[in-house]
Protein backbone atom coordinates (compact mmCIF):
# COMPACT_ATOMS: atom_id res chain seq x y z
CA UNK A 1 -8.51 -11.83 -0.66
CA UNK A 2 -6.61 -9.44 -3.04
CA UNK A 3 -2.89 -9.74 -3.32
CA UNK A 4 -1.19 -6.73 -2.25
CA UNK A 5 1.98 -8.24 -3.25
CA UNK A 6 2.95 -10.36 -5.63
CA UNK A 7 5.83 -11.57 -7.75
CA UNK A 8 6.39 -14.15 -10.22
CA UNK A 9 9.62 -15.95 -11.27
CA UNK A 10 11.19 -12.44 -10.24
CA UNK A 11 14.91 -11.92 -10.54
CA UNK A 12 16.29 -9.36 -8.53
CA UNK A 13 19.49 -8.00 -8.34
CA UNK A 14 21.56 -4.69 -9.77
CA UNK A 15 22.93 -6.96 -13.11
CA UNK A 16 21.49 -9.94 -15.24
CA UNK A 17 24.82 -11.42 -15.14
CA UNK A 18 24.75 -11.60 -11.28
CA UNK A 19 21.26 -11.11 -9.82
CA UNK A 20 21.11 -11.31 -5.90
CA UNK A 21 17.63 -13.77 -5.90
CA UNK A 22 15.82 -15.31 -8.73
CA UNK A 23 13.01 -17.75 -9.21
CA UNK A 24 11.02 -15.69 -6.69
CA UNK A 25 6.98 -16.35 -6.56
CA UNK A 26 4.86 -16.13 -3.68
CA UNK A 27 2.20 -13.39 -2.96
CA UNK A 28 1.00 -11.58 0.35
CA UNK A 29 -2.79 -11.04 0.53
CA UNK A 30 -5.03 -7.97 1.66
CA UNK A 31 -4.90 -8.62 5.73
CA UNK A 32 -2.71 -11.06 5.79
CA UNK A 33 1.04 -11.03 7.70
CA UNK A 34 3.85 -13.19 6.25
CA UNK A 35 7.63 -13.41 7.71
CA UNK A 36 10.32 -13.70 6.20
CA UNK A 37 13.48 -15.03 7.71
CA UNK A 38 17.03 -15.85 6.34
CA UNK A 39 20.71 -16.06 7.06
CA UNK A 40 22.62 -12.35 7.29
CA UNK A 41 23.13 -11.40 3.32
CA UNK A 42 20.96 -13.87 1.83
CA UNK A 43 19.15 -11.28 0.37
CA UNK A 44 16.23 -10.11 2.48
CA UNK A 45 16.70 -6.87 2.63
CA UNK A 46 17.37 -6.61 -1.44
CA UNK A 47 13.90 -8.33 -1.51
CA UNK A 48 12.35 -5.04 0.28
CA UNK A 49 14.05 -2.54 -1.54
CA UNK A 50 12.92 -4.27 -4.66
CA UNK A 51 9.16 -3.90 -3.31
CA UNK A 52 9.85 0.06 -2.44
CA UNK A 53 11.64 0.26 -5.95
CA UNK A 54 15.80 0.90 -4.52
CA UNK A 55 16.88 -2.41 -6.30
CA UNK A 56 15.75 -2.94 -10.18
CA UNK A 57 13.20 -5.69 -11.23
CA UNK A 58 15.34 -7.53 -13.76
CA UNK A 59 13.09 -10.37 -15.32
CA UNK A 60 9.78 -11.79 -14.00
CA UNK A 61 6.86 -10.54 -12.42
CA UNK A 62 6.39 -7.88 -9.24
CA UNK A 63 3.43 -6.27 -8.52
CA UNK A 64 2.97 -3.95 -5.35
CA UNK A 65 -0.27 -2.20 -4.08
CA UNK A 66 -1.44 -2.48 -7.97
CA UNK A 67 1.98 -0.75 -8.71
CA UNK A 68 3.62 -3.07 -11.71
CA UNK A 69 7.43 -2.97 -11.00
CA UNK A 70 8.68 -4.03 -14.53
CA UNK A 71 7.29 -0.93 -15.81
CA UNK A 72 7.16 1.54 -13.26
CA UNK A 73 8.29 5.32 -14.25
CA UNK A 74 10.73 6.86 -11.77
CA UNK A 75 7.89 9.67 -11.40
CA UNK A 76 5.72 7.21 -10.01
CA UNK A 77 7.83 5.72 -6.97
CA UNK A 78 6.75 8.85 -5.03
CA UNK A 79 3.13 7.57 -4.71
CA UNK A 80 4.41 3.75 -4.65
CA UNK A 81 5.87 4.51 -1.37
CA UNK A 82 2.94 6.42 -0.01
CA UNK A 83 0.90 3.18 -0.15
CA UNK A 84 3.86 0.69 0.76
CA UNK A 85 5.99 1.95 4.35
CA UNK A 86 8.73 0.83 5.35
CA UNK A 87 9.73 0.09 9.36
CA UNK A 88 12.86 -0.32 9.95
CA UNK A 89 15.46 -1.81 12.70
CA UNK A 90 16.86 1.82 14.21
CA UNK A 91 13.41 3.53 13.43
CA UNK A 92 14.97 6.80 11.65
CA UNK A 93 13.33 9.26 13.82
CA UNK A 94 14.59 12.86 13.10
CA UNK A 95 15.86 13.70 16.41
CA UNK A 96 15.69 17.44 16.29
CA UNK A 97 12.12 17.44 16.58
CA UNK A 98 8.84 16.01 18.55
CA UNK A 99 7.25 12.88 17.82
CA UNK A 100 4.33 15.36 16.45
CA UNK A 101 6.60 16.99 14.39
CA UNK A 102 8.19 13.84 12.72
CA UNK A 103 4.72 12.81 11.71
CA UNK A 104 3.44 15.98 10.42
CA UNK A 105 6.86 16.36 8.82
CA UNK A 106 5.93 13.16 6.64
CA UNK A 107 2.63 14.46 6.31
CA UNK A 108 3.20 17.94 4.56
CA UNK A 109 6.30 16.02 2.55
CA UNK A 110 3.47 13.84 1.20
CA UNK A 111 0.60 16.58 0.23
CA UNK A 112 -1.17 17.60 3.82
CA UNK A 113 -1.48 20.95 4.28
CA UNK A 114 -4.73 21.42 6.07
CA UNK A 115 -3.71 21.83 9.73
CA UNK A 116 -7.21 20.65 11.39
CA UNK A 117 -6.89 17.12 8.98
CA UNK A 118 -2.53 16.96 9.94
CA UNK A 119 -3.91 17.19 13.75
CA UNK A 120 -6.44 14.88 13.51
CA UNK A 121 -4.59 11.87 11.40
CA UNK A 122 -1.84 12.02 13.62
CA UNK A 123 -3.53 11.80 16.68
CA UNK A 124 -5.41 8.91 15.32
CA UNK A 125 -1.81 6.79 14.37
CA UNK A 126 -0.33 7.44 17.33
CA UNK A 127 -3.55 6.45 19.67
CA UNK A 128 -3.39 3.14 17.06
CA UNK A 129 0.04 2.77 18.52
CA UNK A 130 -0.68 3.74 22.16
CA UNK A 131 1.68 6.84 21.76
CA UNK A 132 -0.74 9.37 21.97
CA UNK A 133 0.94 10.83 25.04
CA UNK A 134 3.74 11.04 23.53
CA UNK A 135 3.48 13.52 21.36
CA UNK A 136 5.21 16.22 22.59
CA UNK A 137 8.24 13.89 23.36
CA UNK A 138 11.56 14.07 21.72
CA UNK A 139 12.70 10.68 20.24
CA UNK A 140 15.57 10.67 22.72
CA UNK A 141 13.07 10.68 25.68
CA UNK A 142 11.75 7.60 24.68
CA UNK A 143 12.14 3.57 24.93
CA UNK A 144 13.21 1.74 22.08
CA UNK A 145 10.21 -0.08 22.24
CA UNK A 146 8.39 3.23 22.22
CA UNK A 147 10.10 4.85 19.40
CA UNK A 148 9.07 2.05 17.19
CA UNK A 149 5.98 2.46 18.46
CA UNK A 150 6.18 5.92 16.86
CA UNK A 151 7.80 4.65 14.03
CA UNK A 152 5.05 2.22 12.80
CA UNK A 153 2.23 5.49 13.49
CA UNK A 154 4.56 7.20 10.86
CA UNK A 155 4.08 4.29 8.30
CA UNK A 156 0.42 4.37 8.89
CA UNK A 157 0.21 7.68 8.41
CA UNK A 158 -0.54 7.79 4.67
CA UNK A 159 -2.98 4.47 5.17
CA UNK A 160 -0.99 1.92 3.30
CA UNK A 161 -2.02 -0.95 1.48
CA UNK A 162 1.40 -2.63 2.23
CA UNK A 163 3.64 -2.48 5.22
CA UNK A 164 7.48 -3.61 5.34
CA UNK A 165 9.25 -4.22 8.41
CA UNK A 166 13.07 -4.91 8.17
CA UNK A 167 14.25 -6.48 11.23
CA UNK A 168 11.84 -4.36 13.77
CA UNK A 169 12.66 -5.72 16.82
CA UNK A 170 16.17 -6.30 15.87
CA UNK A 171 17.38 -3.34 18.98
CA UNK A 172 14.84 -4.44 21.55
CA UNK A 173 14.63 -6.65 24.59
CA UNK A 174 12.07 -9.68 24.24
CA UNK A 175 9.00 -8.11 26.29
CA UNK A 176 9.04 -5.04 24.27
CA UNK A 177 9.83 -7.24 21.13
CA UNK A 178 6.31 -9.47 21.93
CA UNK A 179 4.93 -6.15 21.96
CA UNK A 180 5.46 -5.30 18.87
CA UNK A 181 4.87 -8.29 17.14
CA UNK A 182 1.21 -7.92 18.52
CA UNK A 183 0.60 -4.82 17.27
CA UNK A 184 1.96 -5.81 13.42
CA UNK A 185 -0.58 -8.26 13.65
CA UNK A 186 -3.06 -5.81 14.99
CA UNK A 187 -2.22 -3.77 11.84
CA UNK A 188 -3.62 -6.69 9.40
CA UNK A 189 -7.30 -5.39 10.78
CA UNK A 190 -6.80 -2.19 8.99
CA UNK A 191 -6.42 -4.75 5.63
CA UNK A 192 -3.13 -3.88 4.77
CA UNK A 193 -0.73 -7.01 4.20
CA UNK A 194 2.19 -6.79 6.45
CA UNK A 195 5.71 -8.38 5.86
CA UNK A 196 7.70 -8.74 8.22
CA UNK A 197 11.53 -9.74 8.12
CA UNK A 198 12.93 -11.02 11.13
CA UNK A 199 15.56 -13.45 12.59
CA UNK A 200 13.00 -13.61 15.80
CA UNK A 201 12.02 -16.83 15.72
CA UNK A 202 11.34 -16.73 19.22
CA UNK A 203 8.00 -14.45 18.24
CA UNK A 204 7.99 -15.99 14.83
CA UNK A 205 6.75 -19.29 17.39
CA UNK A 206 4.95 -17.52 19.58
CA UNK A 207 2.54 -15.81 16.67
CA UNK A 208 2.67 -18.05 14.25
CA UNK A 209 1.85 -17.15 10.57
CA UNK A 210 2.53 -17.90 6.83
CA UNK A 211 6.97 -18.07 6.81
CA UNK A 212 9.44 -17.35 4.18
CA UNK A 213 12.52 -18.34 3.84
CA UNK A 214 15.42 -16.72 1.73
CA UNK A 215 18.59 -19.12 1.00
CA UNK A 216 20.47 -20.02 -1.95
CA UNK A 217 19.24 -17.45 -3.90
CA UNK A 218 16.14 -17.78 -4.27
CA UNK A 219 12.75 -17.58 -1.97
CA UNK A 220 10.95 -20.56 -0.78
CA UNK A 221 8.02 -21.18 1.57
CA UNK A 222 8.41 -23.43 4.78
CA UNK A 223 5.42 -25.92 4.93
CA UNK A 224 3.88 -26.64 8.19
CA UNK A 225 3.36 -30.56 7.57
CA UNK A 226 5.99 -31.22 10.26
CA UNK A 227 7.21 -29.01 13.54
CA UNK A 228 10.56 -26.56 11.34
CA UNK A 229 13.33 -25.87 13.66
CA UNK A 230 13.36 -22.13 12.34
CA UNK A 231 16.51 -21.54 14.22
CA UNK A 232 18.73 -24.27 12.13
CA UNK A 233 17.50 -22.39 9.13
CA UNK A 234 19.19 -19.21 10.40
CA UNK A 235 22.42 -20.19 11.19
């Protein structure tokens, strides 16, 4: 199983003299979903813009979808972030526009221009999703659950080896939340590695799966020798 992500005594952070997280190894394989949960501003979310290249790489080891973060060019983020999406808590849907035309706006940003091949790859996402009746729908029109829905066809628009998911069900109620967390791990069948940052640890217990934690500065990986009480860890 290839690692689609992967870092390496990585210290992240905007200065050396006061980096956010250090000492961070662990990898995410090809297929495989890990979660990673934490207290507010321990650092989670500077851990994913790290992996889409916001936050600088200051020491260590990072490698992304084959993308080496130490020395990655800025001309090269553009096609870093074709193969890792991001899905995020408030789904940043344009809202002047159709579900059809938010995807096909991401498509011709990113080097579609054939209309037969924009029609066909965004019906396929959204029938991934179950959304593919949706199309003509403005974002307002729908669900929360249902505009994530739409906002996870986005990030598979551009086939990704790498999805990140900051917090998705972070607005919705815990039916459509269970929904969602099934169709992330739906998504590792497409062999992309998922990961998935949550404070959910209702779902993180009901699908179980490889768990991170963030605290203290650093990154470290919760062993399943012994039943965790996830939800001490997040308070």
């Amino acid at each position: 199983m290839a690692n689609k992500i992967y870092f390496n005594q990585a210290v992240i952070g905007y200065t050396e003299e006061n980096p956010i997280l250090k000492d961070v190894t662990f990898s995410v394989g090809e297929g495989e979903i890990v979660y990673l949960i934490g207290k507010t501003a321990a650092g989670k979310s500077s851990l994913l813009k790290t992996m889409y290249a916001e936050i600088p790489l200051l020491d260590g080891e990072a490698v992304i979808s084959d993308y080496d973060l130490t020395n990655l060019k800025r001309k090269k983020v553009p096609y870093l972030r074709r193969k890792v999406s991001v899905v995020f808590q408030d789904f940043q849907l344009l809202s002047d526009r159709s579900v059809y035309k938010n995807l096909e706006f991401v498509l011709k940003a990113t080097g579609w221009s054939k209309t037969a091949e924009i029609q066909a790859r965004i019906t396929e996402v959204l029938t991934r999703v179950g959304m593919e009746n949706k199309k003509d729908d403005m974002p307002y029109q729908l669900s929360g659950g249902e505009q994530q829905r739409v906002a996870i066809a986005r990030a598979l628009l551009n086939d990704p080896d790498v999805i990140l998911a900051d917090e998705p069900t972070g607005n919705l109620d815990n039916e459509t939340s269970d929904e969602i967390f099934k169709l992330f791990h739906s998504l590792t069948k497409l062999g992309c590695a998922v990961f998935l940052v949550t404070h959910n640890t209702q779902m993180v217990h009901r699908y179980p799966s490889r768990t991170l934690q963030c605290a203290n500065g650093t990154i470290t990986e919760i062993r399943d020798e012994a039943p965790i009480d996830l939800e001490s860890l997040m308070q």
